[in-house]
C-alpha atoms as a PDB file:
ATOM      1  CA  UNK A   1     132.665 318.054 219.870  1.00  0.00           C
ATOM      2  CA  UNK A   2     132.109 314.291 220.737  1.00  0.00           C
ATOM      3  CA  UNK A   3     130.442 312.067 217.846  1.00  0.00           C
ATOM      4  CA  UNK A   4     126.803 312.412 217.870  1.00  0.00           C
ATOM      5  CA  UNK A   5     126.416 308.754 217.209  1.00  0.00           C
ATOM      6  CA  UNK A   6     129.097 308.366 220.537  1.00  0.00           C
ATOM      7  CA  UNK A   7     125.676 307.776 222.615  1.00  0.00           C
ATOM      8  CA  UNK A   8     123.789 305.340 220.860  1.00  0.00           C
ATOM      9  CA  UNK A   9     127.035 302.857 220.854  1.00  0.00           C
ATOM     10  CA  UNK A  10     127.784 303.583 224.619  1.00  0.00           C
ATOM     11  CA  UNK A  11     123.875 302.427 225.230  1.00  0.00           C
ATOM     12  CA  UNK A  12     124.475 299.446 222.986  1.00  0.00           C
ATOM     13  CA  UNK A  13     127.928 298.177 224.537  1.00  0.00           C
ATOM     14  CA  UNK A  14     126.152 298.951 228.292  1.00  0.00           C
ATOM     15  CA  UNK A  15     123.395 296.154 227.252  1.00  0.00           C
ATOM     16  CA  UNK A  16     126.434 293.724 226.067  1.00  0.00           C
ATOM     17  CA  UNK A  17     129.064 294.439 228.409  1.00  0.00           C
ATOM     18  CA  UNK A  18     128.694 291.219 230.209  1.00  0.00           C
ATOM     19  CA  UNK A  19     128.343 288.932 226.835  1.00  0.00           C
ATOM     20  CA  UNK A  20     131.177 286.979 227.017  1.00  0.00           C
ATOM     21  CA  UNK A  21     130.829 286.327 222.841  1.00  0.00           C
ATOM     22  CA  UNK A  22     129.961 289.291 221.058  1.00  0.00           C
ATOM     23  CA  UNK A  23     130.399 286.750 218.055  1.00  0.00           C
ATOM     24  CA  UNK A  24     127.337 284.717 219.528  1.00  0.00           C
ATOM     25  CA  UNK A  25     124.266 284.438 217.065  1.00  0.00           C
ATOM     26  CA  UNK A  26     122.292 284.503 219.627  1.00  0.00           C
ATOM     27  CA  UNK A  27     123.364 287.929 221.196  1.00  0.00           C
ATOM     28  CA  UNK A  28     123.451 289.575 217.766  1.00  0.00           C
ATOM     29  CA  UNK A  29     119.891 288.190 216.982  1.00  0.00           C
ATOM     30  CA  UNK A  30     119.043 289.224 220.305  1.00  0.00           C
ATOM     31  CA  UNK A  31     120.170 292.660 220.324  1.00  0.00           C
ATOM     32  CA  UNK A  32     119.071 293.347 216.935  1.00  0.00           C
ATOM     33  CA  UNK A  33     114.899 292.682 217.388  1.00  0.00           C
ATOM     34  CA  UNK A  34     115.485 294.285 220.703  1.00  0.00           C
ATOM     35  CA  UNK A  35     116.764 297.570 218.953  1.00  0.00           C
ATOM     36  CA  UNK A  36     113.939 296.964 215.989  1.00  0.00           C
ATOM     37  CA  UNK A  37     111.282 296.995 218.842  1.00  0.00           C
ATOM     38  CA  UNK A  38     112.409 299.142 221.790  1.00  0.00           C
ATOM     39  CA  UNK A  39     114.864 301.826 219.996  1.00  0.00           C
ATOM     40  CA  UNK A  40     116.968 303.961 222.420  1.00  0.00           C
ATOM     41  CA  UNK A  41     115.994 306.384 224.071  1.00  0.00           C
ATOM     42  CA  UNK A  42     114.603 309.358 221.930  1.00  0.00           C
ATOM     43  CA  UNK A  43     115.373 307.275 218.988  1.00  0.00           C
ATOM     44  CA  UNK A  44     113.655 304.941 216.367  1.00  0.00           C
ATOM     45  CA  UNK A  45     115.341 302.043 214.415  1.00  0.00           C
ATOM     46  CA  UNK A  46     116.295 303.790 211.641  1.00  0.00           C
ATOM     47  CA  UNK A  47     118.141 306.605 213.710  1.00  0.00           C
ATOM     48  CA  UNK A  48     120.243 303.921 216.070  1.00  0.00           C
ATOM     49  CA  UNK A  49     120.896 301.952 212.248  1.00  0.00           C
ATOM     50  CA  UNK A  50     122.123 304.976 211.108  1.00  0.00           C
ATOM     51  CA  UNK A  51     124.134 305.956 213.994  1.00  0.00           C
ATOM     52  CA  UNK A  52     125.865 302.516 214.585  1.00  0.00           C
ATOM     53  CA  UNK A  53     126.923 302.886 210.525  1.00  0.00           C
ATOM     54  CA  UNK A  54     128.164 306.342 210.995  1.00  0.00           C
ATOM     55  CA  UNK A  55     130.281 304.597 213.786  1.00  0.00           C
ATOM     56  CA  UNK A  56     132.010 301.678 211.887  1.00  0.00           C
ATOM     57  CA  UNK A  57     132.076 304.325 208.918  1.00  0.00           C
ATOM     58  CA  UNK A  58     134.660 306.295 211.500  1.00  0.00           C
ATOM     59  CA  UNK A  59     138.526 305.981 212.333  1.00  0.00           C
ATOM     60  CA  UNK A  60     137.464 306.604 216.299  1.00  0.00           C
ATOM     61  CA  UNK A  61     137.780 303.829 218.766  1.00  0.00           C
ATOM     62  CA  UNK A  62     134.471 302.900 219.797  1.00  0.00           C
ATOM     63  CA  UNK A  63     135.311 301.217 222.731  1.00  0.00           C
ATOM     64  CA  UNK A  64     137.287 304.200 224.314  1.00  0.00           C
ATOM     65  CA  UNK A  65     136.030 306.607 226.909  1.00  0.00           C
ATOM     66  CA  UNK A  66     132.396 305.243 227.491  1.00  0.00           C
ATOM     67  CA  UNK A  67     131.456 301.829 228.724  1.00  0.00           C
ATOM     68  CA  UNK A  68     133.891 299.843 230.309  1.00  0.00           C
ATOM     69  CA  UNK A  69     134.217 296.713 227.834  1.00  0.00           C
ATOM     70  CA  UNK A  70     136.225 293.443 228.026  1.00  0.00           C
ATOM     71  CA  UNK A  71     135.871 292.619 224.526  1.00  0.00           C
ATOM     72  CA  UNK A  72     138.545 294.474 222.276  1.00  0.00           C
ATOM     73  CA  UNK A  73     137.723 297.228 219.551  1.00  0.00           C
ATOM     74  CA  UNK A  74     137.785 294.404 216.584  1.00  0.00           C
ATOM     75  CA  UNK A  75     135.526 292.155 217.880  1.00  0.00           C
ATOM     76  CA  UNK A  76     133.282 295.227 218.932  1.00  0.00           C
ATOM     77  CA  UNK A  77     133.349 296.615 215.399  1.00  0.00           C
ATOM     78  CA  UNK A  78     132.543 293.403 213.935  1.00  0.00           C
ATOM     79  CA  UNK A  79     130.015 292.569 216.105  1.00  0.00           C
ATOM     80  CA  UNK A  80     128.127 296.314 215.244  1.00  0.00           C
ATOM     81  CA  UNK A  81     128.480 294.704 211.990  1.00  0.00           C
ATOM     82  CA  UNK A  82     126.312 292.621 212.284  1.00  0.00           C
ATOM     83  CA  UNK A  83     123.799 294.032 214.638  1.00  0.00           C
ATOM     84  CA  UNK A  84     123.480 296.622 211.694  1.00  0.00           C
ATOM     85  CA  UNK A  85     123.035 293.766 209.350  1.00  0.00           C
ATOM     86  CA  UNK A  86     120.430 292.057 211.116  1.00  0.00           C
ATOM     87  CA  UNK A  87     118.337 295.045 212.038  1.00  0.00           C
ATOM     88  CA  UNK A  88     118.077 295.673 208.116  1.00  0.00           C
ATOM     89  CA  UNK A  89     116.740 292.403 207.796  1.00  0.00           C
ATOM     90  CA  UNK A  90     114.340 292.392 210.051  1.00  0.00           C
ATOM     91  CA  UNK A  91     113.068 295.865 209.000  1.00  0.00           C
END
């Protein structure tokens, strides 16, 4: 049974994919009050927070087997990080 918070990273990578610096403030801050205003599909903020936790929270890759990403699974994970970080602040 795949994760059920496999999704809501896979939509989050797609919208990064071509970043080239996940580490960018300006992606992060980006990404962040875009997720605080237009959640994911069937979603709301506190859902897609919740489901990007329960990913770094887990020992499964999250950038294998869903959206084809340049950027390696450390600087994914700490790039969720703060995405997660920032969406609490700006709730």
């Amino acid at each position: 049974m795949p994760e059920s918070w496999r999704g809501t990273v896979n939509s989050v990578l797609y919208k990064v994919q071509f970043e080239k610096n996940l580490g960018d403030p300006e992606v992060i801050d980006w990404l962040a009050a875009d997720l605080i205003e237009r959640p994911l599909a069937g979603s709301d903020a506190g859902q897609d927070i919740a489901d990007l936790t329960a990913a770094l929270r887990s020992e499964a890759s999250l950038t294998e087997g869903g959206i084809p990403q340049p950027h390696g699974e450390r600087a994914v994970r700490d790039f969720l990080t703060k995405v997660v970080a920032r969406m609490n602040d700006l709730r």
